[in-house]
Protein backbone atom coordinates (compact mmCIF):
# COMPACT_ATOMS: atom_id res chain seq x y z
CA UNK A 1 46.15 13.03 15.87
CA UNK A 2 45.48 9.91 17.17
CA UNK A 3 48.11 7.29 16.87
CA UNK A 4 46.40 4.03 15.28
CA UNK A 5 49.80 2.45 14.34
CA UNK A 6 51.76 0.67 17.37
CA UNK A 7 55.11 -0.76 16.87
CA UNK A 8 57.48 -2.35 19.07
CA UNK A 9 61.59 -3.47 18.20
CA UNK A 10 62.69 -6.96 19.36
CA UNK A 11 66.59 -6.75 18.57
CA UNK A 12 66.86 -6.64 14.60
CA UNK A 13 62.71 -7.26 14.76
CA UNK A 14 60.11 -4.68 14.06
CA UNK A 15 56.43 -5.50 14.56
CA UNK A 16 54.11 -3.04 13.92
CA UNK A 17 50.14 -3.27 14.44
CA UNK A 18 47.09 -1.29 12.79
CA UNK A 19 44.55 -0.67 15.17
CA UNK A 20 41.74 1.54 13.82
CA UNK A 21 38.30 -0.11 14.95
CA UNK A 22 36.24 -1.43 14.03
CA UNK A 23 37.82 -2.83 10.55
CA UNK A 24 40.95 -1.32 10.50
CA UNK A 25 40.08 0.85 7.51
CA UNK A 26 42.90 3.05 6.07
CA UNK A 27 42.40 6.74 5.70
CA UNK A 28 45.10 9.93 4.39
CA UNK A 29 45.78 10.41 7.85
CA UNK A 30 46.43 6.55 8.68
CA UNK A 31 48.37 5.26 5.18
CA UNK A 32 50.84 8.87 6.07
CA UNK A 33 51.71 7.73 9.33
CA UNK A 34 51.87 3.48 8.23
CA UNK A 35 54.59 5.08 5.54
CA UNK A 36 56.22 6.91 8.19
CA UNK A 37 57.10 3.56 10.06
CA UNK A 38 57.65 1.66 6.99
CA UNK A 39 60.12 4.54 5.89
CA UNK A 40 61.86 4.25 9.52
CA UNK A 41 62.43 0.87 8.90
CA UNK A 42 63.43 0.76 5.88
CA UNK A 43 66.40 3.24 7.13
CA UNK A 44 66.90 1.93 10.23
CA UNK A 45 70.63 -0.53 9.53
CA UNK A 46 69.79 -2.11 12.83
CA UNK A 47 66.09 -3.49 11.50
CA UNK A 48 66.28 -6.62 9.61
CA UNK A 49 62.89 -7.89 9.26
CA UNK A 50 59.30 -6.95 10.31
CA UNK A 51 56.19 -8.61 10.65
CA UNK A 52 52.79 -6.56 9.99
CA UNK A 53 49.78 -7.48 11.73
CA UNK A 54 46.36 -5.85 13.06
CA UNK A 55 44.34 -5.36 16.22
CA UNK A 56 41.21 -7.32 16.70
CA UNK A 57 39.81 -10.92 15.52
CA UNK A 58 37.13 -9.89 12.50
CA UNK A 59 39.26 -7.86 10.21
CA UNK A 60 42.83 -7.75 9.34
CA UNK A 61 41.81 -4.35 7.21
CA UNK A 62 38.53 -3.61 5.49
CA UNK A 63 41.18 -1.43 3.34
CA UNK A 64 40.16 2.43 1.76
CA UNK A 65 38.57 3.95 4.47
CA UNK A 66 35.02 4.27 2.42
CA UNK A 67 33.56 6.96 4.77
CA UNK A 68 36.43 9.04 4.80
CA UNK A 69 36.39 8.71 1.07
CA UNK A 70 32.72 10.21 0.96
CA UNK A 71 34.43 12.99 4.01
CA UNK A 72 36.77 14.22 1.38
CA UNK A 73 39.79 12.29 1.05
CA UNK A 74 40.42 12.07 -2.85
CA UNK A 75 41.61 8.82 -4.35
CA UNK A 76 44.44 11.21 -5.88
CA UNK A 77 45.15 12.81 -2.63
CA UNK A 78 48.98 12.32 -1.46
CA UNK A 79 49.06 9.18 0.72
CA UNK A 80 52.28 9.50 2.43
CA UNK A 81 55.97 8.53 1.45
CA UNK A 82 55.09 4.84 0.62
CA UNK A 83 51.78 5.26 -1.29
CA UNK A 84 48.67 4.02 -0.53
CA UNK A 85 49.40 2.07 3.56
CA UNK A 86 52.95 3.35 3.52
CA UNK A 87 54.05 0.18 1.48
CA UNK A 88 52.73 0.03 -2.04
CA UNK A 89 55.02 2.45 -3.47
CA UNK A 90 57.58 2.27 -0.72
CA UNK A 91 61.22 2.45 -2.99
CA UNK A 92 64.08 0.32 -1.74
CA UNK A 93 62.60 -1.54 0.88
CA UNK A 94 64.88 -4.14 0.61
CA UNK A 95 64.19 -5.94 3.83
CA UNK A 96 61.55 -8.99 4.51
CA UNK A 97 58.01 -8.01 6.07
CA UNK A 98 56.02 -10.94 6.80
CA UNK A 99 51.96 -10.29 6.84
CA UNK A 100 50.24 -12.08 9.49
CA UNK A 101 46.62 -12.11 8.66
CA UNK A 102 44.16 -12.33 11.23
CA UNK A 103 39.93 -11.94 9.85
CA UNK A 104 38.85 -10.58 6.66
CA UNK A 105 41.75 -9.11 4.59
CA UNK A 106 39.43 -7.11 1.99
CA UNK A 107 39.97 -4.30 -1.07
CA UNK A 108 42.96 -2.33 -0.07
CA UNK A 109 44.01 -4.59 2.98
CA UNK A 110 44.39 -7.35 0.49
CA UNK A 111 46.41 -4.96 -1.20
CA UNK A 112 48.42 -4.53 1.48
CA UNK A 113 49.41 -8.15 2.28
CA UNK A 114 50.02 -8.13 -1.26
CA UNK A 115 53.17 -5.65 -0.86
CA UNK A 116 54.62 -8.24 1.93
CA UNK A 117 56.50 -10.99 0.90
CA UNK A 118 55.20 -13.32 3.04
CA UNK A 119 52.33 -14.04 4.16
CA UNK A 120 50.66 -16.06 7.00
CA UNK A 121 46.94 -16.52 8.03
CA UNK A 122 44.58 -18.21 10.64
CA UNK A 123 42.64 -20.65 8.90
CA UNK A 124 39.51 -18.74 9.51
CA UNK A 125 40.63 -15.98 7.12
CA UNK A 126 39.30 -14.63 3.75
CA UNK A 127 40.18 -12.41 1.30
CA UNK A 128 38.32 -10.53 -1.43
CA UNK A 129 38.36 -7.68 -4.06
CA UNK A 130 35.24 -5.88 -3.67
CA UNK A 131 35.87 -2.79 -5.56
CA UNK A 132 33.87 -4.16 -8.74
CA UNK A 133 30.54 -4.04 -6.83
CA UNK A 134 31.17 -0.59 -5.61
CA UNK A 135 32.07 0.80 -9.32
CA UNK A 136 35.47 1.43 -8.54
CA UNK A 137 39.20 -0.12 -9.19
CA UNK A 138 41.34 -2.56 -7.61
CA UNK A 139 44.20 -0.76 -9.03
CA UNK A 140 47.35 -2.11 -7.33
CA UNK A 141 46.00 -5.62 -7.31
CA UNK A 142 44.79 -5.77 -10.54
CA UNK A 143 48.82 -5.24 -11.55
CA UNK A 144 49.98 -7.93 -8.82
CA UNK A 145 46.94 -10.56 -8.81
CA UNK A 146 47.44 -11.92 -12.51
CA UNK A 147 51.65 -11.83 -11.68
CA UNK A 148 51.14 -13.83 -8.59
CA UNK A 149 48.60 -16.78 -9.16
CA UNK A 150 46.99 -18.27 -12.45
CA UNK A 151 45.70 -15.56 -14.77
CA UNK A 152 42.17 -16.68 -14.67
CA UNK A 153 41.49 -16.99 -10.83
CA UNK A 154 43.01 -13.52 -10.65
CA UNK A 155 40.31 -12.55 -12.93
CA UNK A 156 37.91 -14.03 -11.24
CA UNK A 157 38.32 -12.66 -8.02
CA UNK A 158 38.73 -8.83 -9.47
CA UNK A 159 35.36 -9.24 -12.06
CA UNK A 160 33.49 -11.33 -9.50
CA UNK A 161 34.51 -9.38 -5.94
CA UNK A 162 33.62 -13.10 -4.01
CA UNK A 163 35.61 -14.70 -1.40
CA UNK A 164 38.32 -16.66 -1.06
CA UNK A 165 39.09 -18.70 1.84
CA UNK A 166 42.38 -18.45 3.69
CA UNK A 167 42.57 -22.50 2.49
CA UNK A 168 42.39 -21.78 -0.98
CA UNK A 169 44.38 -18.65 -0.93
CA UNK A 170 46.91 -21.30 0.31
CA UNK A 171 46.20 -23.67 -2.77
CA UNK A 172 47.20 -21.01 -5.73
CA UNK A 173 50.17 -19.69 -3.33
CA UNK A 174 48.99 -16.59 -1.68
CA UNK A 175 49.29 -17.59 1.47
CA UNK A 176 52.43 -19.49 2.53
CA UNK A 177 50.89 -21.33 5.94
CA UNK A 178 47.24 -21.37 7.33
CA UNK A 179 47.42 -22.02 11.28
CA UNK A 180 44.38 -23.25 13.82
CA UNK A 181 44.24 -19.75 15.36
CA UNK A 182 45.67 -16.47 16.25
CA UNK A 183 48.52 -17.75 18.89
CA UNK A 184 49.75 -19.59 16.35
CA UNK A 185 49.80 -17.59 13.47
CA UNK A 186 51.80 -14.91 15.59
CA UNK A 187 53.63 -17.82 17.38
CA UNK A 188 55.05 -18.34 13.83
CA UNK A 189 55.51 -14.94 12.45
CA UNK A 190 58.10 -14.73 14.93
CA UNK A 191 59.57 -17.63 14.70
CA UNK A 192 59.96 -17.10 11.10
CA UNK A 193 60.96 -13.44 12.06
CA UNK A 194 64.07 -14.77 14.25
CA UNK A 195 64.94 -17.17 11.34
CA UNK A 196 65.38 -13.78 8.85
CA UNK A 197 66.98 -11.55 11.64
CA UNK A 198 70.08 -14.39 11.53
CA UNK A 199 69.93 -14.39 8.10
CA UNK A 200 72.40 -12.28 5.37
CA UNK A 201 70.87 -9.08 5.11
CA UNK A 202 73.13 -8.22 2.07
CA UNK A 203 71.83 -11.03 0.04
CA UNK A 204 68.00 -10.24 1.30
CA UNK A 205 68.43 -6.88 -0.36
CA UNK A 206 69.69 -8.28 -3.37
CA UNK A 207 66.92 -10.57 -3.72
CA UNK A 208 64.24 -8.20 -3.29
CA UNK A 209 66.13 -5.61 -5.62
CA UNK A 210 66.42 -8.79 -8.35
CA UNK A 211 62.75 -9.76 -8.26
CA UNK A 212 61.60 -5.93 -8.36
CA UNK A 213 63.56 -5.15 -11.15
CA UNK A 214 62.52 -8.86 -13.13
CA UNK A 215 58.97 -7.67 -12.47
CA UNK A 216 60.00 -5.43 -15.45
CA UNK A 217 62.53 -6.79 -17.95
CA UNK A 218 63.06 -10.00 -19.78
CA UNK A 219 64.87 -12.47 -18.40
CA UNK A 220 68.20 -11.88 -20.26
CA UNK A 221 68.38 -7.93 -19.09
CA UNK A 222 67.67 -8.77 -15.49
CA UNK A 223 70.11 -11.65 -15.47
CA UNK A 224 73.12 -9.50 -17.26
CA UNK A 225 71.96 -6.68 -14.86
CA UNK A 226 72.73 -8.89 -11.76
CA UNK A 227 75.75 -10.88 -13.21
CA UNK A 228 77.43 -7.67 -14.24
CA UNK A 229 76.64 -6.05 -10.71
CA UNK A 230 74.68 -3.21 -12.10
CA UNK A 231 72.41 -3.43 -9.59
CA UNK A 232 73.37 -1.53 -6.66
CA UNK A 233 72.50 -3.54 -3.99
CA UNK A 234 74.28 -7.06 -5.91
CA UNK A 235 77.56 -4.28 -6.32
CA UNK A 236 77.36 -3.92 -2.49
CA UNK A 237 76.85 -7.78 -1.77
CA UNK A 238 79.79 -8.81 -4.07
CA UNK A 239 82.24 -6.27 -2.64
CA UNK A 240 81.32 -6.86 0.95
CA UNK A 241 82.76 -8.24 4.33
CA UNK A 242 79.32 -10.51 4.13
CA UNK A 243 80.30 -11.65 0.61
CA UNK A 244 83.17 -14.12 1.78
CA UNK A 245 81.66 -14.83 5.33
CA UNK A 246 79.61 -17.27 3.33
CA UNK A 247 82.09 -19.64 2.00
CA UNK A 248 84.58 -18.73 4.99
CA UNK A 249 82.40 -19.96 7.68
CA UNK A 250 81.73 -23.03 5.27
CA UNK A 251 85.43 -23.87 4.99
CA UNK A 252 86.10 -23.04 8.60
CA UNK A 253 82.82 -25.49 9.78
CA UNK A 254 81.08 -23.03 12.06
CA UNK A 255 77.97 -20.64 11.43
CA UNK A 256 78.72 -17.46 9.60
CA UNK A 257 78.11 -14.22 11.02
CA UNK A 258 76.40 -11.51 8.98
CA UNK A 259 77.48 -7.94 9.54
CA UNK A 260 75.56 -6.09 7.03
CA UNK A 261 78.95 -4.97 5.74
């Protein structure tokens, strides 16, 4: 099999690349071994962040490999351990992955910066849900696109299929920075990268676990949920060597030092 993911560790930093010319398309084969990595990071202690990117300039992913599709993979075929690009359906992931988005980030690749939480792009970027004109469902991003911007632009772009620039993507909060070009973008990534690896990896689970789980209850549940510690990753924070490092480094005057313990 050929290997079209590439990955590389910097410390607590993993970076890993899709490189399937010509438009980084996803097939079975490719989302399996995406959720492979994804799953090694997730369990990796030593990982604290990771920063997803692609090869080439034109497309960050053209998503669902169309032609494979039409080869025989079935929409209801099993995708790997994280769903559909190893990170849709990934459970506990409860560390940062930044999207850096490099060309046209289309269908199921939108989907996939979608299921980062942050995301960065080179001002000559686009996005789009296609799916309408070929008959077929955006299903993930129909769920997340009304959630994350106003109800009716999400609606637009999923019954229309047109483009949106990387500049307006910015606007309604997609994207969280537009840079001049590539170097930049993954100038930044990093940089942003570094900034998470020094950060309370504790507290970044809890965070994620919180805004998963608000996703799905009222605001009352989730908050009684997280006061009470019933959420296992808020139990671990509060009873934790990192959960008085805080407030001891503050009283002592000096920068705290997370252990992840």
């Amino acid at each position: 099999m050929t290997e079209v993911i590439h990955s590389r560790t910097d410390g607590g930093i993993l970076e890993v690349t899709l490189d399937r010319p010509k438009a980084n398309a996803i097939d079975l084969a490719t989302s399996r071994q995406m959720g492979d990595v994804f799953q090694s990071f997730r369990d990796d202690a030593a990982l604290r962040v990771c920063i997803l990117r692609t090869a080439g300039e034109k497309f960050f992913s053209a998503g669902w490999d169309l032609k494979a599709a039409a080869a025989g993979d079935s929409v209801t075929a099993d995708y790997g351990v994280g769903g559909f690009a190893g990170l849709q359906e990934l459970r506990d992931l409860n560390k940062p992955v930044i999207a850096a988005v490099e060309g046209m980030c289309v269908g199921g690749g939108f989907e996939l910066a979608l299921s980062c939480d942050l995301i960065l792009a080179t001002a000559a970027s686009s996005f789009a849900l296609p799916e309408i004109r070929a008959g077929t469902l955006a299903d993930a991003a129909t769920i997340k696109l009304p959630k994350r911007i106003p109800y009716h632009v999400a609606m637009d772009l999923l019954l229309t299929g047109r483009w949106m620039d990387s500049a307006e993507a910015h606007r309604w909060g997609l994207v969280n920075e537009i840079f001049a070009d590539a170097d930049a973008l993954y100038d930044r990534a990093w940089a942003l990268a570094r900034l998470l690896e020094s950060g309370p990896p504790l507290v970044f689970a809890a965070i994620k676990e919180v805004a998963r789980e608000a996703e799905a209850m009222k605001f009352q549940d989730i908050l009684n949920k997280v006061t009470k510690m019933q959420l296992p990753t808020v139990d671990r924070l509060y009873n934790s060597e990192d959960g008085v490092e805080g407030f001891r480094a503050f009283a002592e005057k000096r920068d705290p030092v997370w252990r992840g313990r």
